[in-house]
Structure formats: C-alpha cells, structure tokens
C-alpha atoms as a PDB file:
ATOM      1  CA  UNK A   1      -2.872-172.673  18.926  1.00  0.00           C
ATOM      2  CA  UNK A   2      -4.072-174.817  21.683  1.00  0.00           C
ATOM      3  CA  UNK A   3      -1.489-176.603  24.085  1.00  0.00           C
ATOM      4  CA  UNK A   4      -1.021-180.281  23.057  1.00  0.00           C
ATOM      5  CA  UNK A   5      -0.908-182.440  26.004  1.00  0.00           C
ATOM      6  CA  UNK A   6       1.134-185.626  26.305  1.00  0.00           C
ATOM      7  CA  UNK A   7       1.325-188.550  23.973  1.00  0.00           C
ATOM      8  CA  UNK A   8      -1.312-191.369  24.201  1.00  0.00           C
ATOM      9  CA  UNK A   9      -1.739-194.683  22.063  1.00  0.00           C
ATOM     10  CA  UNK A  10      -2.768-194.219  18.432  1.00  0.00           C
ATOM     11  CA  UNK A  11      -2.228-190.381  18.851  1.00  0.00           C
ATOM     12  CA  UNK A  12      -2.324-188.344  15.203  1.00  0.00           C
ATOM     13  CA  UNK A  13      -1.457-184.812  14.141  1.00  0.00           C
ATOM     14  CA  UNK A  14      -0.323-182.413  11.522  1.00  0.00           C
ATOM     15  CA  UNK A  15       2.524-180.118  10.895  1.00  0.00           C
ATOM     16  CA  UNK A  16       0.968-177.636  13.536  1.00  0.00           C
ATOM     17  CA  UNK A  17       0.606-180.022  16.624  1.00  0.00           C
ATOM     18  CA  UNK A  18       2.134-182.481  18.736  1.00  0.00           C
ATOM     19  CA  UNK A  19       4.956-184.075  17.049  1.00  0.00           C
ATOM     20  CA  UNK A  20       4.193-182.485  13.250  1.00  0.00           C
ATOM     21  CA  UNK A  21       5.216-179.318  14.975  1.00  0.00           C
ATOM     22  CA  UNK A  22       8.206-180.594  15.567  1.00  0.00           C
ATOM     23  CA  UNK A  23       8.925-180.730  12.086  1.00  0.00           C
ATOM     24  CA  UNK A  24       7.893-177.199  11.414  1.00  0.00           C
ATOM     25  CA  UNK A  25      10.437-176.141  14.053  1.00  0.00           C
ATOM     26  CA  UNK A  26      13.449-178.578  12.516  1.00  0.00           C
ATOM     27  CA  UNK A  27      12.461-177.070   9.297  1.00  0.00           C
ATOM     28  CA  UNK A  28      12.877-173.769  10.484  1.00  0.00           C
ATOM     29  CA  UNK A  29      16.546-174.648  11.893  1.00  0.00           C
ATOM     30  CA  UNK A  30      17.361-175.642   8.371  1.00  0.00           C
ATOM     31  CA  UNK A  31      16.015-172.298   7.103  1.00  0.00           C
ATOM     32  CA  UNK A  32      18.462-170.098   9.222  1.00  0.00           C
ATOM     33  CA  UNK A  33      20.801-173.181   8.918  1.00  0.00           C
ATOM     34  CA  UNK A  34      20.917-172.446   5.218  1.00  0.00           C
ATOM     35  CA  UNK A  35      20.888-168.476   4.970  1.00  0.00           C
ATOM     36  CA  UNK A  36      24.081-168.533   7.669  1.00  0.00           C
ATOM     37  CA  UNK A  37      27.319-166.779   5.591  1.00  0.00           C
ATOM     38  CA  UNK A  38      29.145-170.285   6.267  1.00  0.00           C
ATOM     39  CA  UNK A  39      26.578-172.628   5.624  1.00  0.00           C
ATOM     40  CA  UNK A  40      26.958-176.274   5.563  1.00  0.00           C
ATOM     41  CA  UNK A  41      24.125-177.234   4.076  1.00  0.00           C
ATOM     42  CA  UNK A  42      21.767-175.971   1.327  1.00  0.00           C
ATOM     43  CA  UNK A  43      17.558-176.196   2.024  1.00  0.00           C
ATOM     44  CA  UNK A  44      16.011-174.086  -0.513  1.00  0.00           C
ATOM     45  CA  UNK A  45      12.880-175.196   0.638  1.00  0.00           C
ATOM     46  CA  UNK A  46      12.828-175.593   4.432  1.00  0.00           C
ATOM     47  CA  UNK A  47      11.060-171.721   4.701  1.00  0.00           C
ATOM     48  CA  UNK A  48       8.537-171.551   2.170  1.00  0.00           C
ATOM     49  CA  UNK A  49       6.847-175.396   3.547  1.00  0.00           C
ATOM     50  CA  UNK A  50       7.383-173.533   7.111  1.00  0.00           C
ATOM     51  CA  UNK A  51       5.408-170.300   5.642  1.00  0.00           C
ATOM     52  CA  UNK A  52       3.009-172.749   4.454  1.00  0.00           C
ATOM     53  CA  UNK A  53       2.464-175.082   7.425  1.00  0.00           C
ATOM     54  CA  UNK A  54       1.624-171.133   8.704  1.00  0.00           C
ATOM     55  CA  UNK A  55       2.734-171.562  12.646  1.00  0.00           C
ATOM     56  CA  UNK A  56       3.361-167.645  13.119  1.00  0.00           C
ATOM     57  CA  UNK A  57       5.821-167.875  15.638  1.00  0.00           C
ATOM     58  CA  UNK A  58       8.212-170.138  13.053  1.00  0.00           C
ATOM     59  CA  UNK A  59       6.827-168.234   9.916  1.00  0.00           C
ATOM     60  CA  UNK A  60       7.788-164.949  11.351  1.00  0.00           C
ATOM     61  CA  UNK A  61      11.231-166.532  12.844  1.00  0.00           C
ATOM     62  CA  UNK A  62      12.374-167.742   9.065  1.00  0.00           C
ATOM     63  CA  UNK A  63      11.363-164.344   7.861  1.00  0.00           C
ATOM     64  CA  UNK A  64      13.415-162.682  10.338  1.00  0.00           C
ATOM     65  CA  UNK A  65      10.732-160.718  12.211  1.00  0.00           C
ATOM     66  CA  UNK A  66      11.730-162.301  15.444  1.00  0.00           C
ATOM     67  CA  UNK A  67      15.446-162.314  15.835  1.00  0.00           C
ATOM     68  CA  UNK A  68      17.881-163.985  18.454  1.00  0.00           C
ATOM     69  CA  UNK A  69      21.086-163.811  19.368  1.00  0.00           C
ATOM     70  CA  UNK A  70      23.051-165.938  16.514  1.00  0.00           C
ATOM     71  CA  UNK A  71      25.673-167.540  19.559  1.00  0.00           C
ATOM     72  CA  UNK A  72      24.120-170.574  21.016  1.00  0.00           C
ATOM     73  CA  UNK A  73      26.228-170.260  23.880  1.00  0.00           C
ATOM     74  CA  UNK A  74      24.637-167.220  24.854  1.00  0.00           C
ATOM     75  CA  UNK A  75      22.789-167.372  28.251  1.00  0.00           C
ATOM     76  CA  UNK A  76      21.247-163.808  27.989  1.00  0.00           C
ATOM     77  CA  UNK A  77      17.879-164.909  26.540  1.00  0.00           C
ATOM     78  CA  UNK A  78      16.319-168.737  27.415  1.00  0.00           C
ATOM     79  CA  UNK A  79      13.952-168.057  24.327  1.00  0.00           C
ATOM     80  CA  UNK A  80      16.439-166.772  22.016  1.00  0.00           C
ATOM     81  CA  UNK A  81      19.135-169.669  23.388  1.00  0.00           C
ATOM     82  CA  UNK A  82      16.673-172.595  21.351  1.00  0.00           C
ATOM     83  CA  UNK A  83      16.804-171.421  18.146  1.00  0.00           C
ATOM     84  CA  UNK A  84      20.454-170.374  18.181  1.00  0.00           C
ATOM     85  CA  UNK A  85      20.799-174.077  19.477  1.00  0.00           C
ATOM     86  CA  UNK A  86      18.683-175.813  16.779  1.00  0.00           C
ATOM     87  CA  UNK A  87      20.446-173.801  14.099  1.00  0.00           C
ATOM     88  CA  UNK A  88      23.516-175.678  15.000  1.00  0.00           C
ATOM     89  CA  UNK A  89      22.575-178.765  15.690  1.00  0.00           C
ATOM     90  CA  UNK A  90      20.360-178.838  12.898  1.00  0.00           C
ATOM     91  CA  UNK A  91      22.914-177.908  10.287  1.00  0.00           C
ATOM     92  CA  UNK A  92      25.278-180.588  11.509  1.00  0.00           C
ATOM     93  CA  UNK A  93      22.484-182.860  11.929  1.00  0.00           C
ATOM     94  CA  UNK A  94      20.981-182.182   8.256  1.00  0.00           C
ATOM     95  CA  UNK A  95      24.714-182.389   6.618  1.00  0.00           C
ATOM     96  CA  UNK A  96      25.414-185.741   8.335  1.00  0.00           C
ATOM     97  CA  UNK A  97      22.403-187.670   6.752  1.00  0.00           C
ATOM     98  CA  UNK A  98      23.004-185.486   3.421  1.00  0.00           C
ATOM     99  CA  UNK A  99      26.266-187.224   3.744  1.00  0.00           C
ATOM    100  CA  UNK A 100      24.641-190.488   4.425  1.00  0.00           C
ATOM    101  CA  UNK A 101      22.653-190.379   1.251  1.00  0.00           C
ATOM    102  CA  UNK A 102      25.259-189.035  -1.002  1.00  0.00           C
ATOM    103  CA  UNK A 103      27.842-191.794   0.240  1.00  0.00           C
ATOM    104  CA  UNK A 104      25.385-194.522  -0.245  1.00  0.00           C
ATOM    105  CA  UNK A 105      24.583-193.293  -3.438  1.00  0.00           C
ATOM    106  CA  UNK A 106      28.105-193.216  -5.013  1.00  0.00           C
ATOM    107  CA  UNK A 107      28.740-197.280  -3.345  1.00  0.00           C
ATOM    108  CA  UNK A 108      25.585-198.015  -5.647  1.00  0.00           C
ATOM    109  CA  UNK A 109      22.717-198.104  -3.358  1.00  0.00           C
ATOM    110  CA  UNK A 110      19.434-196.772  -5.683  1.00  0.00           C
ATOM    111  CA  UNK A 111      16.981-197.485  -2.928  1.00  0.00           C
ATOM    112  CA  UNK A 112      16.565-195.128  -0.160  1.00  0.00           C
ATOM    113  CA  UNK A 113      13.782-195.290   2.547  1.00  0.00           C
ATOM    114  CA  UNK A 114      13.030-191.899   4.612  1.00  0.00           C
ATOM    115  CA  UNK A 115      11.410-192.487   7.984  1.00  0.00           C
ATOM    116  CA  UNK A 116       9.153-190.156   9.320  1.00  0.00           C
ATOM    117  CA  UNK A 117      10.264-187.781   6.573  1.00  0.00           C
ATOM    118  CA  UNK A 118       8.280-184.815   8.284  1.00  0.00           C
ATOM    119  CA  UNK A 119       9.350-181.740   6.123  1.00  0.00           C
ATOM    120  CA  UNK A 120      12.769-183.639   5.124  1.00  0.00           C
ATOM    121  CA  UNK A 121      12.877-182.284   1.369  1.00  0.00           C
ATOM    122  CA  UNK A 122      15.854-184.522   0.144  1.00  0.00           C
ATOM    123  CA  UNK A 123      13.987-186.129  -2.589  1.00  0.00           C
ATOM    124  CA  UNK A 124      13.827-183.019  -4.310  1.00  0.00           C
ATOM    125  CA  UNK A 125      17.542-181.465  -3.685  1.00  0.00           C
ATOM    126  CA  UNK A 126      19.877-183.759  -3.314  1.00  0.00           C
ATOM    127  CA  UNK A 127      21.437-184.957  -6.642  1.00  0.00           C
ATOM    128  CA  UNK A 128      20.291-188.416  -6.749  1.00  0.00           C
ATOM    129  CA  UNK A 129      22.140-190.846  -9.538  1.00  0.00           C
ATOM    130  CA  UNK A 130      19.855-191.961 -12.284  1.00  0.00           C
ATOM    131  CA  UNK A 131      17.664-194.840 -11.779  1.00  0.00           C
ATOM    132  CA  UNK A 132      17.246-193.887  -7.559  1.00  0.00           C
ATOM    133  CA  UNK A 133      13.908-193.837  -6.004  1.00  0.00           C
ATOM    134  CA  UNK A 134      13.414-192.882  -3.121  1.00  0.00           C
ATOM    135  CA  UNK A 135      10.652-193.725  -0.330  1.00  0.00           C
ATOM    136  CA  UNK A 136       9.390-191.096   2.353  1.00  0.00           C
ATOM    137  CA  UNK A 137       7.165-192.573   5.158  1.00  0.00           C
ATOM    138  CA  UNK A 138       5.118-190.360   7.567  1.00  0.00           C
ATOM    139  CA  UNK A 139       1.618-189.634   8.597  1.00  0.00           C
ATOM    140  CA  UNK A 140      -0.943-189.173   6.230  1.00  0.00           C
ATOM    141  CA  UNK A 141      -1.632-185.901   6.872  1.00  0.00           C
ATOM    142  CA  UNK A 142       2.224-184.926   6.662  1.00  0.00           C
ATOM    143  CA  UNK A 143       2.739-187.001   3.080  1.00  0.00           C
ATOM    144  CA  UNK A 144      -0.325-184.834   1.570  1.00  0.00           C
ATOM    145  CA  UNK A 145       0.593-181.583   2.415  1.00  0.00           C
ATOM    146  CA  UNK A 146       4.167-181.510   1.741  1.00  0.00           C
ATOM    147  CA  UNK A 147       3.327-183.564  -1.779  1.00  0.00           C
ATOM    148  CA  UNK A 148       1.143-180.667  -2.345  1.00  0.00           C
ATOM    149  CA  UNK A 149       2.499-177.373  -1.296  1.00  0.00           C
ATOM    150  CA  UNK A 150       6.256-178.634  -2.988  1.00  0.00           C
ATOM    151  CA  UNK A 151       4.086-179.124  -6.229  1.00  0.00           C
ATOM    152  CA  UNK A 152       2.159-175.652  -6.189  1.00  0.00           C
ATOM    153  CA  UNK A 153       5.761-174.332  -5.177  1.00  0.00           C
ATOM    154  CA  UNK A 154       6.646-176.117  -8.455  1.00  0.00           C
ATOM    155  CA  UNK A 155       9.090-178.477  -7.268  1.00  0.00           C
ATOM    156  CA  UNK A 156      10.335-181.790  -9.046  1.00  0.00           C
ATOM    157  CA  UNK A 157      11.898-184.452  -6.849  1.00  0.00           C
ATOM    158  CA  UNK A 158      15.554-184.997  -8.660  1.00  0.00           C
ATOM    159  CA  UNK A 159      14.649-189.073  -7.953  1.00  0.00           C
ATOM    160  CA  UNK A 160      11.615-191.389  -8.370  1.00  0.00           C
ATOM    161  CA  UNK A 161       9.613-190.178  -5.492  1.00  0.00           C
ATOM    162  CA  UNK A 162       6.893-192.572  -3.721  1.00  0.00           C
ATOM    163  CA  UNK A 163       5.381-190.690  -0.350  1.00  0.00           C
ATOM    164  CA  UNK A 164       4.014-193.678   1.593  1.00  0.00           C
ATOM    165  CA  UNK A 165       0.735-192.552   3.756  1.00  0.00           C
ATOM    166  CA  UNK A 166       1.655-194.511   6.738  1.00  0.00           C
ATOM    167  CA  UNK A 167       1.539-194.508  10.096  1.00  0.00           C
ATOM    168  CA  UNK A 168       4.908-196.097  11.945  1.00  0.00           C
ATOM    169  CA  UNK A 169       2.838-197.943  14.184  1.00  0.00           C
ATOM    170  CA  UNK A 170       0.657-199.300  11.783  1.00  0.00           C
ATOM    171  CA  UNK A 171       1.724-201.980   9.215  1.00  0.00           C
ATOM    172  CA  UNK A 172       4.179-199.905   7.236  1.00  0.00           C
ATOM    173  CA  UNK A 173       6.029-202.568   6.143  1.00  0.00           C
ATOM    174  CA  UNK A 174       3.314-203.786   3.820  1.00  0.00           C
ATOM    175  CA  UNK A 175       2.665-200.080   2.715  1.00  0.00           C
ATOM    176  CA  UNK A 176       6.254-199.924   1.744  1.00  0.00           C
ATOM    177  CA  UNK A 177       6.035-203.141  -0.118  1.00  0.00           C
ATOM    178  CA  UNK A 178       2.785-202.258  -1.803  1.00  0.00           C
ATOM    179  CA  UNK A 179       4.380-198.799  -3.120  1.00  0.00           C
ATOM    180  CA  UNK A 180       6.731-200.726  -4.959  1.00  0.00           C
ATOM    181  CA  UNK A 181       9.339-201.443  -2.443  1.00  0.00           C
ATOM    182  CA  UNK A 182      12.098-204.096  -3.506  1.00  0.00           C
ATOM    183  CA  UNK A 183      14.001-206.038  -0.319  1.00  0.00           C
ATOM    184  CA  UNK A 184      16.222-207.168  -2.778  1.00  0.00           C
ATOM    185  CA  UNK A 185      18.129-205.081  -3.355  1.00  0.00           C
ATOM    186  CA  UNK A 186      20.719-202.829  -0.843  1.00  0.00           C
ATOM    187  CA  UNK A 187      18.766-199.944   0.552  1.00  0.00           C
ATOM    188  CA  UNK A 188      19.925-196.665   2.110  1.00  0.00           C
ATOM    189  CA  UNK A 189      17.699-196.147   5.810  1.00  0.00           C
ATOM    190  CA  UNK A 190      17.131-193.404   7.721  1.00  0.00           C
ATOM    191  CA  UNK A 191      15.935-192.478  10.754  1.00  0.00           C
ATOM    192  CA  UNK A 192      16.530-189.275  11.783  1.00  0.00           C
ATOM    193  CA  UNK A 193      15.710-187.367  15.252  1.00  0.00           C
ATOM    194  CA  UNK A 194      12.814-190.429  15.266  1.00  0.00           C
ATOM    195  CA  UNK A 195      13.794-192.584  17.962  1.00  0.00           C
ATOM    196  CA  UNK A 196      13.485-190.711  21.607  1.00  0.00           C
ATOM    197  CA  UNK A 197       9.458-190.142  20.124  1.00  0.00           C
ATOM    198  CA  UNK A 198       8.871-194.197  20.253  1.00  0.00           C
ATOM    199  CA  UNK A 199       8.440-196.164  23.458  1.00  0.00           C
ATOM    200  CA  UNK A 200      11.785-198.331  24.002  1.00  0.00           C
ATOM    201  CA  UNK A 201       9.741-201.379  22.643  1.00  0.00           C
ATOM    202  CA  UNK A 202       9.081-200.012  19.312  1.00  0.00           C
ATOM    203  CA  UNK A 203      12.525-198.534  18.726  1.00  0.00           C
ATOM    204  CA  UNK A 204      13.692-202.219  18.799  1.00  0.00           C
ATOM    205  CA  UNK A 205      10.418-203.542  16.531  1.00  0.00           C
ATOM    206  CA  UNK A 206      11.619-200.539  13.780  1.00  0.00           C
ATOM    207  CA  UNK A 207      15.143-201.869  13.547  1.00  0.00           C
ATOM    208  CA  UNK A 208      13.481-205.736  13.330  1.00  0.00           C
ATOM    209  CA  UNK A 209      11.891-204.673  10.561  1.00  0.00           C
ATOM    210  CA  UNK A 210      14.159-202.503   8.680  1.00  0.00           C
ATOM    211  CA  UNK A 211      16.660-205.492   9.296  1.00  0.00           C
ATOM    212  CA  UNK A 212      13.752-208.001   7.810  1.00  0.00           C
ATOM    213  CA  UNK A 213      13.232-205.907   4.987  1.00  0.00           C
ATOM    214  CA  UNK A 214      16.901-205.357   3.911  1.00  0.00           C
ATOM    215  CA  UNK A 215      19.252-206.890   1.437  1.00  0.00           C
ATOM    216  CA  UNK A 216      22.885-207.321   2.316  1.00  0.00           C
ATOM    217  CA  UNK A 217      24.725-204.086   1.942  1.00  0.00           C
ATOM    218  CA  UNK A 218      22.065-202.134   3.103  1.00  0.00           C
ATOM    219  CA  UNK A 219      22.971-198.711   5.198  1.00  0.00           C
ATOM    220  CA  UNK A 220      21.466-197.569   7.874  1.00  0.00           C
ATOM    221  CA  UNK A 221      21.643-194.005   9.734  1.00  0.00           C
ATOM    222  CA  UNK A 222      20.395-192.936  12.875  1.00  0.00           C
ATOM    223  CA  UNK A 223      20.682-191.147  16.227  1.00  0.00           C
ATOM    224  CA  UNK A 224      21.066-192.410  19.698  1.00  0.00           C
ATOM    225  CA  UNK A 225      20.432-190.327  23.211  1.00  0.00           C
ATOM    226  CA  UNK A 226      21.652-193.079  25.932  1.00  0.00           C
ATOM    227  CA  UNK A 227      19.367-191.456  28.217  1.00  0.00           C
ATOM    228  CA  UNK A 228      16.238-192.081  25.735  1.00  0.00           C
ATOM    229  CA  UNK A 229      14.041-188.848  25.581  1.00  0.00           C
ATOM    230  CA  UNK A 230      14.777-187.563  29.398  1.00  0.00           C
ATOM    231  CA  UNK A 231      17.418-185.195  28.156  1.00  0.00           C
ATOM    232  CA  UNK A 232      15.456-184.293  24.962  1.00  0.00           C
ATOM    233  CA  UNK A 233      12.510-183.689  27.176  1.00  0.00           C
ATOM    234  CA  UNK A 234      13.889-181.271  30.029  1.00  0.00           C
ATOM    235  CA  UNK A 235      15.408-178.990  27.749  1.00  0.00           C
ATOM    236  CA  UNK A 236      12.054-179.034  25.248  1.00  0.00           C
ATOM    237  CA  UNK A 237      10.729-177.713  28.772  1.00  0.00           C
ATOM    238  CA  UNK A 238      12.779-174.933  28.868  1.00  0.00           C
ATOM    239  CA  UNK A 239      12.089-173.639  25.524  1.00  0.00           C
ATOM    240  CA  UNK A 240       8.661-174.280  25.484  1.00  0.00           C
ATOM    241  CA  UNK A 241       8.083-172.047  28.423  1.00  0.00           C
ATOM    242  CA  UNK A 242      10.511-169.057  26.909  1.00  0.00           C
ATOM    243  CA  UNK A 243       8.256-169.532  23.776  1.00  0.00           C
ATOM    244  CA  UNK A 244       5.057-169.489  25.090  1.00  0.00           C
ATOM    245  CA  UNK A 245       5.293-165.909  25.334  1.00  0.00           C
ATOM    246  CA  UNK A 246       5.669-165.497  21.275  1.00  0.00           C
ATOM    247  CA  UNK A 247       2.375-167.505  21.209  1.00  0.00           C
ATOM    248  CA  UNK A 248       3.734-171.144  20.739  1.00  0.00           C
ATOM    249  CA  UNK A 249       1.564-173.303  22.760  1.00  0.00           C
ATOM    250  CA  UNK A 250       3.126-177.002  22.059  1.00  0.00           C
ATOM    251  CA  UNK A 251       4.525-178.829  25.190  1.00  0.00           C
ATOM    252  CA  UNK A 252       7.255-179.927  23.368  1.00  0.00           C
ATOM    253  CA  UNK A 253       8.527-181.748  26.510  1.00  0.00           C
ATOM    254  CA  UNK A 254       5.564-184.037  26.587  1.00  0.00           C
ATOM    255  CA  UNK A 255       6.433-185.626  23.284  1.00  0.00           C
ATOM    256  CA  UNK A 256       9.752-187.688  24.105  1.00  0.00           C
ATOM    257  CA  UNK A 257       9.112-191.610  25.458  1.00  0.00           C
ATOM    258  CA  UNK A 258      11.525-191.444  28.425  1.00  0.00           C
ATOM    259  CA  UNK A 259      12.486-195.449  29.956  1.00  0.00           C
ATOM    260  CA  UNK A 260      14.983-197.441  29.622  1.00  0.00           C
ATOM    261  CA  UNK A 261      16.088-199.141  26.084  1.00  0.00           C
ATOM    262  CA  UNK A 262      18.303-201.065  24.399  1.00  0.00           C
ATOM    263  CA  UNK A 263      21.809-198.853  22.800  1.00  0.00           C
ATOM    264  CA  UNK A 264      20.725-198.588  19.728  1.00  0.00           C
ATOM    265  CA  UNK A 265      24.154-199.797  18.025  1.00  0.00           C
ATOM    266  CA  UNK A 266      24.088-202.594  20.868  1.00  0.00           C
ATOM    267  CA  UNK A 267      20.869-203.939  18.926  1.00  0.00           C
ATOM    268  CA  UNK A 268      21.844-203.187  15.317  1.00  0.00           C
ATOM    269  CA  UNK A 269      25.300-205.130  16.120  1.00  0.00           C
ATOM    270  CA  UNK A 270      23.150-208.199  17.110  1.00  0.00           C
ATOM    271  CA  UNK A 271      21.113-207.755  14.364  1.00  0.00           C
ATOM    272  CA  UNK A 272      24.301-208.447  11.799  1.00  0.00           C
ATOM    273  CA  UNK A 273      24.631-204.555  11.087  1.00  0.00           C
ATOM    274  CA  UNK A 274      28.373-203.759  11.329  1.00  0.00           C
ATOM    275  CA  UNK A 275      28.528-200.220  13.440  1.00  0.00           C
ATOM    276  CA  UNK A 276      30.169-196.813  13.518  1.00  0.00           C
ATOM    277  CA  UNK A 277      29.286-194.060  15.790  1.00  0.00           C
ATOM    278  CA  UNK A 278      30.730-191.129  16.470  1.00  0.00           C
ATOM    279  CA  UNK A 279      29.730-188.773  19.598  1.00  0.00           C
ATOM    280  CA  UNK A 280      28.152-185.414  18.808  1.00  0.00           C
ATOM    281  CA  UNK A 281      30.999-183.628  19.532  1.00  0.00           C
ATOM    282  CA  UNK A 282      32.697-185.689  17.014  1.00  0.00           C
ATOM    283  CA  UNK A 283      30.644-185.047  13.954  1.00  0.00           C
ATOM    284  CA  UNK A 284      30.508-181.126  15.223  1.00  0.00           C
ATOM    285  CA  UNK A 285      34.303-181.297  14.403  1.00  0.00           C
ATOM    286  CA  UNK A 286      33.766-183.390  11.187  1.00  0.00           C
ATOM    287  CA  UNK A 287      32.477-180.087   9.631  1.00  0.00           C
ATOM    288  CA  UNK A 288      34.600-177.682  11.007  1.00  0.00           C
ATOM    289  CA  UNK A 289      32.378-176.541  13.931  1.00  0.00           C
ATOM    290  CA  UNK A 290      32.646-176.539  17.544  1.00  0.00           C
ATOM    291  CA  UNK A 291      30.141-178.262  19.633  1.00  0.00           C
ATOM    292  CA  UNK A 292      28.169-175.420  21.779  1.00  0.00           C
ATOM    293  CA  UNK A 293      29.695-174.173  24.967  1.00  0.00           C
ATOM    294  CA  UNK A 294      26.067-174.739  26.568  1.00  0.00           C
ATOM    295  CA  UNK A 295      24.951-176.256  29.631  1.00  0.00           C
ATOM    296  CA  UNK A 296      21.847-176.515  27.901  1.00  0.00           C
ATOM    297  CA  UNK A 297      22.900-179.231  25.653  1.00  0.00           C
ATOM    298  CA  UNK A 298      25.732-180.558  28.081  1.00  0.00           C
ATOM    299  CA  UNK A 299      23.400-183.712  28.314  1.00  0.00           C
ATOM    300  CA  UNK A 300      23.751-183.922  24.907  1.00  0.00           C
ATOM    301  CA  UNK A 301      27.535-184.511  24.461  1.00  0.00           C
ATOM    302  CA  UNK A 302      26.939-188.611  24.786  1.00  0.00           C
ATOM    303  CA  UNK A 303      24.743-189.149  21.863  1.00  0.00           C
ATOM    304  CA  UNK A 304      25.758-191.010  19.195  1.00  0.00           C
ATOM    305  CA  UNK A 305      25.203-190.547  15.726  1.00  0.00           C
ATOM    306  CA  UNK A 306      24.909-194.471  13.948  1.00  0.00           C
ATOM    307  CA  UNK A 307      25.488-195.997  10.422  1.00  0.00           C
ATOM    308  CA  UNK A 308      25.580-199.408  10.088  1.00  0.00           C
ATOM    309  CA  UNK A 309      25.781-201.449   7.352  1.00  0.00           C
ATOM    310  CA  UNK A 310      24.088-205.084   7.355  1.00  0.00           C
ATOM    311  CA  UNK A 311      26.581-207.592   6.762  1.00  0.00           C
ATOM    312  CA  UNK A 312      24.164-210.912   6.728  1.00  0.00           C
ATOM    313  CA  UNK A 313      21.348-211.487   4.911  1.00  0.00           C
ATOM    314  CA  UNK A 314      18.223-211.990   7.022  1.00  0.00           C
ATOM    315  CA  UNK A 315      17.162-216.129   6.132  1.00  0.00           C
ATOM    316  CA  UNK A 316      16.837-216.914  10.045  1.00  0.00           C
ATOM    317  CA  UNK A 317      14.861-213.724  10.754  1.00  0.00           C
ATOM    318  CA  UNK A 318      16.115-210.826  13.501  1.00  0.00           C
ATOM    319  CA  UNK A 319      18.274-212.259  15.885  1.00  0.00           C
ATOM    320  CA  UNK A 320      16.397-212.268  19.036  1.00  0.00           C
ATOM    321  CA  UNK A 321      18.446-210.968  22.507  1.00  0.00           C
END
C-alpha cells in the first residue's frame, strides 16, 4: 500500500486510501465493537465488507490474527492503544446515531439521508418502519462496492435503499433530488465523524444546504471537535506511525482540515435548528461506559455530540451570520 500524502482540491479515493481507508478502519472498530461480551451495538456486517475492501492489516485485525490489549487505557503498546481506543469510541459512537435513527423513526420521520455513508450498513440492519427509505451519499467508488459486495453477501436493506454516487463537493443536492429525494417532508440527517475532513468553509455550506433542503421537523445528528481536526490529526499521527510497522501505509494525520470554524451548534442554532449536545464523556455514561482514562484522547473530552431539530421552515433561505 503506498503512503497517501495530504489532501488537495478535488482529491478521490476508495475504501483502501486516503479518507476511504478511514472507513475500513471505523468498520473494523464496529467489528470488535460488536463481538465484545457486552456489546452495545450489533454490526453483522462491519467484518466481512472489511475482508472484502482486503486492507490486510484490518482484515487480519477483525479476524483476530493481530491482537491488542482490549483496555484502551493501556499505555504498554502505542499500536495496540488505537484500536483498543476506536473500539470504544466507535461502539458509543455507532449506538448514538443507531439511536438517532431509531428515535426519529418512532416520531414519524420516513426519510433519512446518510452522509458520507462510507461502510455505514444501517440501511440493511436497523429495523426501519414500513414505508422508510433511506438515502446514503458517498463517493462513487464507495456507493459501488459496498452496493455490490452486501448483494453477493446476500444482503437486503430492511428500507427502500437509494445509494447516491456523489461527491460532497460536487452538486449533491441535485443528485439527492434526482434519486427521488422529497424536501417536503421531515427528514432524519446524519453526519457522522464527517466534519473535521471538510475545510471550515464547507462544514458551514453542508449545514446551508441540509437546512435548504429540509422540512420542518427535520433531525439532524452530528459531531463537533472545537479544535476542528488538530486534535483528530496529532493523535492519527501517533497511530499511524505504531502501524506502519504491520504494513499500514496511510498518513492518517494528513486527512483532517485543521483552522478555525464556526461551533457547529452555534451555526445550526442560527440556522432555526433547536440544539442539544452532550460532551463525549456524557454520552460514554449514557450507555453505561466510562470515558477512557487516556491521555491520548484527553483532547477529546470537549467534543460535542449534536441533534438538532429544525424548528422553521426555510422560505427566506439560510440565515446568513
């Protein structure tokens, strides 16, 4: 695997490089996420799309031929100490947007919109209500071979399913639109571990047009690192280097936009979205786990996971700061 280097304008990948690989490795989180003996969440098929996107250091991590120490507070190992790490934040992470969806879902919403859905494999096992469909937006490359390798795995989305082939940067607004997309109606949003990978500008034109493009009662759920990718970044430096050794060649610290940007529940209030957060620590304790004793993720402790529900409809257009 060849190193990727840092993001540029109009940049593209797949599942194996630059930011796709990120996927692979969030997917491989919810893998040991799901075999732990107190899980919290349930990802039947976060290993076999990781087998398939075939990055040998993850495949032979989910199939338990490279094994770390299961404490993510455990400063023994710097290589072992990121995927003890992204086992638990992913398995918070993961249940708090299952939560989203489920939650939006039983208020009525049938509309749900997955940004950058990466490996995200909610359309197919979370138990939708009748009549839902949901959207997933990502790169084309992404959409195609998840669509595929869930369909030779034999896998039926449990809603109506429309995979959008779109980059976020390009005009995926009219891509949504065109796939059948009703603005309507309330819709269920998410964007999940999306934001610290877009310059500060576009973080604020993806909430203008999610705000455009919903109907009162919409939901929206996201995450928020006040210092934008800066913290993401330094410790995706650390484990990059640890991994390097097991033959994983992504920077994964050059992939973050770093600069200063708006809160995002600063803009989403402004917007007419009607906020609650709740720090990282917090949702750790919503489920019943405790938020790692690491210095590692320390910077961590301030981020903010969002929903926000638009209160307003949208006749005057975004409300401009």
């Amino acid at each position: 695997m060849s190193r990727t280097d840092s993001r540029t304008p109009g940049d593209s990948w797949d599942l194996a490089s630059s930011v796709g690989a990120t996927a692979t490795m969030v997917a491989a989180a919810r893998a040991l996420a799901s075999d732990e003996p107190d899980a919290i969440i349930d990802d039947p098929f976060a290993a076999p799309l990781v087998r398939a996107v075939g990055v040998e250091f993850f495949t032979r991590v989910v199939d338990g031929e490279i094994t770390f120490s299961s404490d993510p507070s455990d400063p023994a190992d710097p290589a072992a100490d990121g995927p003890a790490l992204m086992t638990a934040m992913m398995a918070v992470r993961t249940r708090f947007f299952d939560d989203f969806f489920t939650a939006a879902a039983d208020a009525g919403i049938r509309q749900a919109v997955i940004l950058a859905s990466g490996l995200d494999s909610r359309a197919y096992r979370l138990a939708w209500p009748a009549g839902t469909t949901v959207y997933e937006i990502d790169q084309p490359a992404v959409i195609e071979f998840k669509t595929r390798t869930l369909a030779d795995l034999g896998a039926e989305p449990t809603a109506t399913r429309h995979a959008v082939a779109v980059d976020l940067r390009d005009d995926w607004a009219a891509a949504l639109r065109t796939a059948g997309f009703d603005p309507t109606v309330p819709t269920a949003w998410s964007a999940e571990g999306l934001l610290a990978y877009l310059p500060p500008q576009a973080q604020d034109q993806l909430f203008d047009t999610i705000t455009a493009l919903s109907a009162p009662g919409s939901r929206l759920a996201t995450e928020y690192h006040p210092d934008g990718g800066k913290a993401l970044g330094q410790r995706s430096q650390v484990i990059s280097d640890a991994w390097r050794e097991y033959g994983f060649d992504v920077d994964l610290s050059e992939l973050f936009y770093t600069g200063e940007r708006t809160p995002a529940a600063e803009y989403l209030r402004d917007q007419g979205w009607q906020i609650s957060s709740r720090t990282r620590p917090e949702v750790f304790a919503d489920y019943g786990r405790r938020y790692p004793d690491s210095d590692a993720v320390d910077s961590m402790r301030n981020s903010v996971s969002i929903i926000a529900t638009l209160t307003q409809g949208d006749s005057d257009g975004p409300h401009r700061r």
